[in-house]
PDB file of N, CA and C in Angstrom:
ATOM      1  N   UNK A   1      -8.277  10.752  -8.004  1.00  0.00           N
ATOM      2  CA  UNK A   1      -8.323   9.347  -8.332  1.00  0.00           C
ATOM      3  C   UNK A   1      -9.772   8.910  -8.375  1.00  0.00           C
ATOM      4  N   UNK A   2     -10.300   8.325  -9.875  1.00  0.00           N
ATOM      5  CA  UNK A   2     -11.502   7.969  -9.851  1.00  0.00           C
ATOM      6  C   UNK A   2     -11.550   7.053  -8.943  1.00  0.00           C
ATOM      7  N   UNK A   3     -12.763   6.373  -8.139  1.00  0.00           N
ATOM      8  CA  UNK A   3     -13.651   5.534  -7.316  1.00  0.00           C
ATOM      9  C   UNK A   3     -13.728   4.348  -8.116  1.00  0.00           C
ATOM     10  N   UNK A   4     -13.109   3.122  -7.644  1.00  0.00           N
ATOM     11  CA  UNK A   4     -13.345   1.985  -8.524  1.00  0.00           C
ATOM     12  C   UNK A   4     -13.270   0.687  -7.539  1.00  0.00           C
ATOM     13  N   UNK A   5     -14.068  -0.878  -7.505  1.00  0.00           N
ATOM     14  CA  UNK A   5     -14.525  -1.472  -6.832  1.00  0.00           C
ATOM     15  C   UNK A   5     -12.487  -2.107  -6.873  1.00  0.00           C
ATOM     16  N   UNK A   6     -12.876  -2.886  -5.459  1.00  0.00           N
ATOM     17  CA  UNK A   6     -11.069  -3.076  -5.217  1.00  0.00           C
ATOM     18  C   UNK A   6     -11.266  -4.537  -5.727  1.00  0.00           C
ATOM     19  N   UNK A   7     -12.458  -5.329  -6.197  1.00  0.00           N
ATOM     20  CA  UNK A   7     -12.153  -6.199  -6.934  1.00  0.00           C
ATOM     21  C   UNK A   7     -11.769  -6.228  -8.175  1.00  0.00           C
ATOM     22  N   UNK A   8     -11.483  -5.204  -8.619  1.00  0.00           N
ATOM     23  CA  UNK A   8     -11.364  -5.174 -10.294  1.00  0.00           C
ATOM     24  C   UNK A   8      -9.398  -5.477 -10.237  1.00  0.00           C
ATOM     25  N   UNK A   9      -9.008  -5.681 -11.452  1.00  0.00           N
ATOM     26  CA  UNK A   9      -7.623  -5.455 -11.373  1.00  0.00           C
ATOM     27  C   UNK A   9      -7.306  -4.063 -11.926  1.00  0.00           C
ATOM     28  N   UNK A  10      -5.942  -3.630 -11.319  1.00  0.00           N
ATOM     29  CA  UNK A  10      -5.366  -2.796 -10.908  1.00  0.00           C
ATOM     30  C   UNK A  10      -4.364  -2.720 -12.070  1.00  0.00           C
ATOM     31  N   UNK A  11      -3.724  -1.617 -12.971  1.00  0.00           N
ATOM     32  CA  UNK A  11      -2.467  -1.456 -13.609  1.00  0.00           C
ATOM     33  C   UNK A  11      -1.278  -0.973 -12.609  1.00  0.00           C
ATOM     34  N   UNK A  12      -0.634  -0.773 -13.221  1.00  0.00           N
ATOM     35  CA  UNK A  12       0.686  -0.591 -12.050  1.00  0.00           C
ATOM     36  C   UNK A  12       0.603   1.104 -11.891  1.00  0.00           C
ATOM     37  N   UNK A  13       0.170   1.429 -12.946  1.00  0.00           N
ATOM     38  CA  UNK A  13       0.143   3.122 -12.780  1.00  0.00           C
ATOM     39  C   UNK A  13      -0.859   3.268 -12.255  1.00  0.00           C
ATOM     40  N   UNK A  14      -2.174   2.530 -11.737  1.00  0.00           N
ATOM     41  CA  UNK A  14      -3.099   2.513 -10.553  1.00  0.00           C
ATOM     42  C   UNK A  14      -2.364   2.694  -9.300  1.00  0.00           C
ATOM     43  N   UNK A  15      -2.233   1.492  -9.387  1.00  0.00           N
ATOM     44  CA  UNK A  15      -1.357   1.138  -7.807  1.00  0.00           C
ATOM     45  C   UNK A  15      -0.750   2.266  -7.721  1.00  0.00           C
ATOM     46  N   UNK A  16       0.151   2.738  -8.425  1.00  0.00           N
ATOM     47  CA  UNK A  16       1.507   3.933  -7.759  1.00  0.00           C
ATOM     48  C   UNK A  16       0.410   5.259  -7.299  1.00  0.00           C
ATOM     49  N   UNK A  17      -0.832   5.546  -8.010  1.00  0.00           N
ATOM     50  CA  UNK A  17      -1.685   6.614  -7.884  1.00  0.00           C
ATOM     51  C   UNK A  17      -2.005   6.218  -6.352  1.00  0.00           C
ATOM     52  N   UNK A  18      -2.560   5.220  -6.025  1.00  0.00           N
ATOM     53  CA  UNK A  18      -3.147   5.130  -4.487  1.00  0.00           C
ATOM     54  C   UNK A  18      -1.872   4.879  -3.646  1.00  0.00           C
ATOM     55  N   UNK A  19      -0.887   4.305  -3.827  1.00  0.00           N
ATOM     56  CA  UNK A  19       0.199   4.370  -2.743  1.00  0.00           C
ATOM     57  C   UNK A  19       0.050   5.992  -2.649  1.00  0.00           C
ATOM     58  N   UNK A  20       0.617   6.588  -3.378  1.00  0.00           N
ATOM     59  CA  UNK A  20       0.899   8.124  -3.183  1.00  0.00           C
ATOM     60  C   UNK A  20      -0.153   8.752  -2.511  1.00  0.00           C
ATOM     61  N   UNK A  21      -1.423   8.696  -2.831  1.00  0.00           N
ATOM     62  CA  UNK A  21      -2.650   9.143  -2.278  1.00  0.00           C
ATOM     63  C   UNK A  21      -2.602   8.586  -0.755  1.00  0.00           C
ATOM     64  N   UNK A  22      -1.963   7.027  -0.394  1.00  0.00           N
ATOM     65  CA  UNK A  22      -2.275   6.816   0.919  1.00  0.00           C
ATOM     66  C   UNK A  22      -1.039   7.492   1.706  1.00  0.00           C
ATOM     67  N   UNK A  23       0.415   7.584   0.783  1.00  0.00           N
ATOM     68  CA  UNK A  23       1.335   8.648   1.580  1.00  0.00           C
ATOM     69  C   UNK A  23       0.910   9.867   1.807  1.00  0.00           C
ATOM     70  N   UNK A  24      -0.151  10.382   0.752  1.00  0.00           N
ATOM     71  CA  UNK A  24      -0.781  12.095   1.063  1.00  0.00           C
ATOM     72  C   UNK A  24      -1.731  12.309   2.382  1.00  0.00           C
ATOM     73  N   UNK A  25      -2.222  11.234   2.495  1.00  0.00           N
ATOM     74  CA  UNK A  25      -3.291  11.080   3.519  1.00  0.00           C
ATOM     75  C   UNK A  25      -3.051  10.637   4.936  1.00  0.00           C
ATOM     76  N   UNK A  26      -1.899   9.298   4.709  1.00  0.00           N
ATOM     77  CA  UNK A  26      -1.408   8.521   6.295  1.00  0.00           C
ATOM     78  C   UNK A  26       0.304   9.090   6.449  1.00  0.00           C
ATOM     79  N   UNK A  27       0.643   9.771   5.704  1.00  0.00           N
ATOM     80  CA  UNK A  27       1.967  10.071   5.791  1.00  0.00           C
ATOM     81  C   UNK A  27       3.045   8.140   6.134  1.00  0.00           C
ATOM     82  N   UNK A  28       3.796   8.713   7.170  1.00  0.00           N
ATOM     83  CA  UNK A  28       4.663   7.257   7.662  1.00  0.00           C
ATOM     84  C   UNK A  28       3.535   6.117   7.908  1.00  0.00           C
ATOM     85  N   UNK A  29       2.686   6.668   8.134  1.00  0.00           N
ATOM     86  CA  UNK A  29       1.465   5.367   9.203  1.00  0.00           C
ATOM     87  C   UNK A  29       0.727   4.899   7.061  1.00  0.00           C
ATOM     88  N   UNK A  30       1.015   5.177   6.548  1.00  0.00           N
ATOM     89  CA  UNK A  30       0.647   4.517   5.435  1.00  0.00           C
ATOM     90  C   UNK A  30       0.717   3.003   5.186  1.00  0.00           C
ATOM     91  N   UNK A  31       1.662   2.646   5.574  1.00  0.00           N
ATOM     92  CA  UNK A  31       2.113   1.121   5.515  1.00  0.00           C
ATOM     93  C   UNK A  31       1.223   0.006   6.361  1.00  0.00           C
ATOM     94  N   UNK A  32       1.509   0.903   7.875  1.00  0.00           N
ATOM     95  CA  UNK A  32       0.414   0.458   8.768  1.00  0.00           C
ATOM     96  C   UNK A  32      -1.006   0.159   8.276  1.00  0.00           C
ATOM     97  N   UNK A  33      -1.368   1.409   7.711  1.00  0.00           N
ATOM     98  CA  UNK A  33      -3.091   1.022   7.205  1.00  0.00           C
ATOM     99  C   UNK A  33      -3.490   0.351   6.047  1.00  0.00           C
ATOM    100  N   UNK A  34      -2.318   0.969   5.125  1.00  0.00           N
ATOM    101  CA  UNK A  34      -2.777  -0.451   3.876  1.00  0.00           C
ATOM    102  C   UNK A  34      -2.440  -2.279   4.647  1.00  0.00           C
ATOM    103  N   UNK A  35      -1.999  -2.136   5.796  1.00  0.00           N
ATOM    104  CA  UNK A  35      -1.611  -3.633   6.272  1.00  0.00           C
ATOM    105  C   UNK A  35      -3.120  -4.019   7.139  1.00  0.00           C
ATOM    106  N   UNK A  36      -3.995  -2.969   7.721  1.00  0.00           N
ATOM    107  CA  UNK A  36      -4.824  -3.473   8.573  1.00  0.00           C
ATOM    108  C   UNK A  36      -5.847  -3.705   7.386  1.00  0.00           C
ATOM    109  N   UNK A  37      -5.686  -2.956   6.270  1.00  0.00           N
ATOM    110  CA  UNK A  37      -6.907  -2.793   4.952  1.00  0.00           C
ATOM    111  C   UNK A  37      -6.515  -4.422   4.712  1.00  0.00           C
ATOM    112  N   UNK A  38      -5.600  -4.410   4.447  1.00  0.00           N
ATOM    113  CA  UNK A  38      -4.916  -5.912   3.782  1.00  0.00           C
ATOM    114  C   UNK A  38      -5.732  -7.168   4.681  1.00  0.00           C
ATOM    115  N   UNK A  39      -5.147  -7.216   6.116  1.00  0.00           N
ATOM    116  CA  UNK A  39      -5.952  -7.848   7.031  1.00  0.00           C
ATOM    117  C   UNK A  39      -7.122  -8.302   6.957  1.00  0.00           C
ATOM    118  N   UNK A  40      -7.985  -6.795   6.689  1.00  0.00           N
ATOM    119  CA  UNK A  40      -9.694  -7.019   6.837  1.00  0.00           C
ATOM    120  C   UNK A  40     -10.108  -7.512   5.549  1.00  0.00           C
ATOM    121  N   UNK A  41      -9.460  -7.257   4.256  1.00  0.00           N
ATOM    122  CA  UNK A  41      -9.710  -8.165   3.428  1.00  0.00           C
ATOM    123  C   UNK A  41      -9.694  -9.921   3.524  1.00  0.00           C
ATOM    124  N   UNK A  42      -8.667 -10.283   3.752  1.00  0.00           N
ATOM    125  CA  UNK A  42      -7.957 -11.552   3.922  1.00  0.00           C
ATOM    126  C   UNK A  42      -9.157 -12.116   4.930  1.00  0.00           C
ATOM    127  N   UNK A  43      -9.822 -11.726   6.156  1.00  0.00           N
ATOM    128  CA  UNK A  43     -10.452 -12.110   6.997  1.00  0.00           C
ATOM    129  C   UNK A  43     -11.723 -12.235   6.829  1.00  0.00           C
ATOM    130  N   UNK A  44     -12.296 -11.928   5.680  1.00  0.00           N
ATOM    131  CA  UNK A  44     -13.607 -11.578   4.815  1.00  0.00           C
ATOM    132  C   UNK A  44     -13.617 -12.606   3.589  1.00  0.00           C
ATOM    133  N   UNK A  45     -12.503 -12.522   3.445  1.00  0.00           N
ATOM    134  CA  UNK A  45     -12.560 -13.736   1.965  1.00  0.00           C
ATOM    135  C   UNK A  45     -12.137 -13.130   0.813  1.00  0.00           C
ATOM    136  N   UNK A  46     -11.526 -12.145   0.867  1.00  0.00           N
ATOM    137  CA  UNK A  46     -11.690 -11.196  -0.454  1.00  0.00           C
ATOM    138  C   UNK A  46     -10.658 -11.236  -1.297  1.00  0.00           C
ATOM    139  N   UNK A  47      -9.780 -12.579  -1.951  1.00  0.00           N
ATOM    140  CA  UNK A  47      -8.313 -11.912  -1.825  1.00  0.00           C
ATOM    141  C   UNK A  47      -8.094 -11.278  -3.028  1.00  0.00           C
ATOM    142  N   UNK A  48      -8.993 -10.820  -4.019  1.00  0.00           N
ATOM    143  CA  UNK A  48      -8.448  -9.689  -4.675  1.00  0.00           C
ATOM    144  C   UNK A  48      -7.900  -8.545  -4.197  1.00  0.00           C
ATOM    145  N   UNK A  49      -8.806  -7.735  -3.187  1.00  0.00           N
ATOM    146  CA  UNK A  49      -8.712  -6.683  -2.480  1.00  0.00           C
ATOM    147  C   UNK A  49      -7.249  -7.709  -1.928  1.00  0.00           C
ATOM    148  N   UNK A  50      -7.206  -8.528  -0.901  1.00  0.00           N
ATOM    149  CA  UNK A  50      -5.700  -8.519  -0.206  1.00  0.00           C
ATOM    150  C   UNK A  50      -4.743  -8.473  -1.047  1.00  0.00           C
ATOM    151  N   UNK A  51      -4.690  -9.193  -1.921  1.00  0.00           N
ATOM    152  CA  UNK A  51      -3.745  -8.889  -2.875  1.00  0.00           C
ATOM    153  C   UNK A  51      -3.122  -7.338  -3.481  1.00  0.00           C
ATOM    154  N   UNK A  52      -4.054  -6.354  -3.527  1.00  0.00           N
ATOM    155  CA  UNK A  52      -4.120  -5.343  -4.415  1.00  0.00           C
ATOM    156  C   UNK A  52      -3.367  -4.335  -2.668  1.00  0.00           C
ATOM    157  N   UNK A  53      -4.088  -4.457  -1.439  1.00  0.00           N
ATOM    158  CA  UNK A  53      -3.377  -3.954  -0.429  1.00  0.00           C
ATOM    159  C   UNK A  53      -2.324  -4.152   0.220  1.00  0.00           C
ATOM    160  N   UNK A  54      -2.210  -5.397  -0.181  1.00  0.00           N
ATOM    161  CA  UNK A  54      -0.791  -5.981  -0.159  1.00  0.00           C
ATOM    162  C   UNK A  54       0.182  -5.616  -1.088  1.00  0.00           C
ATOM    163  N   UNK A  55       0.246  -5.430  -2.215  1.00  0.00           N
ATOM    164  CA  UNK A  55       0.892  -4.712  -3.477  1.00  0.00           C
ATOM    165  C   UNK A  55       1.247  -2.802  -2.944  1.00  0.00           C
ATOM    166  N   UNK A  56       0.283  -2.818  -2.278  1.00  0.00           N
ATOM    167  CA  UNK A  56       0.408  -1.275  -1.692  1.00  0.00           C
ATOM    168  C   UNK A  56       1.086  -1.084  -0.539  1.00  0.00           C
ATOM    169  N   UNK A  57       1.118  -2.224   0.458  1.00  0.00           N
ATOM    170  CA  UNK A  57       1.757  -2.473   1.312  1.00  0.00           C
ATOM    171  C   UNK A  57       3.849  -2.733   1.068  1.00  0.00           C
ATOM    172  N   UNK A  58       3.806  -3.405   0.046  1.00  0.00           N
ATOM    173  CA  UNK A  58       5.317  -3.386  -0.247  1.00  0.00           C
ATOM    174  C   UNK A  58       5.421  -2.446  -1.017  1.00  0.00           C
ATOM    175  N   UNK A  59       4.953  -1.322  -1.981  1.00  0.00           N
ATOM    176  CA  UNK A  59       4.836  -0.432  -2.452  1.00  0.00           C
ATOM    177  C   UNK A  59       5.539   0.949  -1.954  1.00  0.00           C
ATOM    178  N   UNK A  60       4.672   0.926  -0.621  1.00  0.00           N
ATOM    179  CA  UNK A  60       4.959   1.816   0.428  1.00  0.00           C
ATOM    180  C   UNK A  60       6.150   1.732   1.018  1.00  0.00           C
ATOM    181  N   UNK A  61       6.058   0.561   1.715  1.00  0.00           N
ATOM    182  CA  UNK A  61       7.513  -0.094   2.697  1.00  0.00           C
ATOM    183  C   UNK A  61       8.835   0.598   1.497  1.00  0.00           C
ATOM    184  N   UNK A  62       8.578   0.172   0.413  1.00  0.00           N
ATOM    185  CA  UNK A  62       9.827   0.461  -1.013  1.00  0.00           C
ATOM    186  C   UNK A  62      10.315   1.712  -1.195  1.00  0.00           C
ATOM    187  N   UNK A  63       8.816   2.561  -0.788  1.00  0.00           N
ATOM    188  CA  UNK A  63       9.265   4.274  -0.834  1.00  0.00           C
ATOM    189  C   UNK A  63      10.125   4.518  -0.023  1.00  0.00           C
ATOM    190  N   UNK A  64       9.563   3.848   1.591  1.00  0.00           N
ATOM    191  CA  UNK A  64      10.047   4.953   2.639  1.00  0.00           C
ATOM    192  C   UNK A  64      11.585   4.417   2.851  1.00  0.00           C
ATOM    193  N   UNK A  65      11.910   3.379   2.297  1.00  0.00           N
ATOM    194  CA  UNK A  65      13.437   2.211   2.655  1.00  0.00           C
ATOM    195  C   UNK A  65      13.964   2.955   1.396  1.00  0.00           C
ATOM    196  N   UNK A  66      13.937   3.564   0.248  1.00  0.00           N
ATOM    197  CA  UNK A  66      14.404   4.591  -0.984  1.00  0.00           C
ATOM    198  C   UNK A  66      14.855   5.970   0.150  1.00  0.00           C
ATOM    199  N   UNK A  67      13.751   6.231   0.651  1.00  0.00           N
ATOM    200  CA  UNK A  67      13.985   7.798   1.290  1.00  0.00           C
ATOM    201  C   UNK A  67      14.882   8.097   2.286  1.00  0.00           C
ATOM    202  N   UNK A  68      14.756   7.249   3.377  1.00  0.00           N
ATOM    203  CA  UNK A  68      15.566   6.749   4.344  1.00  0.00           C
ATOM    204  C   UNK A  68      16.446   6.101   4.479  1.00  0.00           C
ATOM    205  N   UNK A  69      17.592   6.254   3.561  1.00  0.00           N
ATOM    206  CA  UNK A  69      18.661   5.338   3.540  1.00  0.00           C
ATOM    207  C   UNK A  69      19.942   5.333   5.046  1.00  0.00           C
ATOM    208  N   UNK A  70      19.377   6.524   5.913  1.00  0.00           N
ATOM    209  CA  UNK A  70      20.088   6.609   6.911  1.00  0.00           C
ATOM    210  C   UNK A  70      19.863   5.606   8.225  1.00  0.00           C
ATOM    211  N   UNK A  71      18.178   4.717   7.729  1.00  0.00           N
ATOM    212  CA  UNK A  71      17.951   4.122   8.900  1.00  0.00           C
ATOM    213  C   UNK A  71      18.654   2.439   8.509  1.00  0.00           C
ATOM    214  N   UNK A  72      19.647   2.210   7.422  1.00  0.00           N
ATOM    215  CA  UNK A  72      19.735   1.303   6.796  1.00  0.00           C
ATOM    216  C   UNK A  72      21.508   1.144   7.847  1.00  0.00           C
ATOM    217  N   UNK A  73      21.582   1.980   8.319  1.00  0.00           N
ATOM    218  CA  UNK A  73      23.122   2.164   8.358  1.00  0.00           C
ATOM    219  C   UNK A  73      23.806   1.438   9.674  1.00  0.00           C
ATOM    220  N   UNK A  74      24.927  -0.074   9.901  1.00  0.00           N
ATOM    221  CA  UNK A  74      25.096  -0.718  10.456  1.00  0.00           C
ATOM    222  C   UNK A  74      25.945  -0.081  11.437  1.00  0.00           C
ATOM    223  N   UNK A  75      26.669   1.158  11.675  1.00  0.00           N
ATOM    224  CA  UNK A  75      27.132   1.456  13.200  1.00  0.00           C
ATOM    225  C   UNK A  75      26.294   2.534  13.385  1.00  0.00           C
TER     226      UNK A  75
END
């Protein structure tokens, strides 16, 4: 994945490249870190970047709630 400033906008076939890259890298804890990335944006002023980690943030959450349909299960 080329190196590109997180203010720029993002295509959707971006986004899906770095979710996957942050599942290759944080495994389950992926969600977690695009949420603290998300955070430190938001707390800086940045909200392109929050926006774009936030997009990665429900991104993620979407995979692992697809994969895990056993943790969905009411008895």
């Amino acid at each position: 994945m080329k190196k590109r400033n997180l203010g720029e906008e993002f295509s959707n076939a971006e986004i899906y490249e770095m979710a996957g890259t942050l599942l290759k890298q944080h495994g389950s804890d992926a969600s977690v870190f695009a949420s603290l990335q998300a955070g430190e944006k938001l707390s800086t002023g940045d909200m392109t970047g929050y926006r774009i980690w936030k997009r990665l943030v429900m991104l993620v959450d979407g995979i692992f709630e697809k994969t895990h349909p056993e943790q969905n299960c009411l008895h």
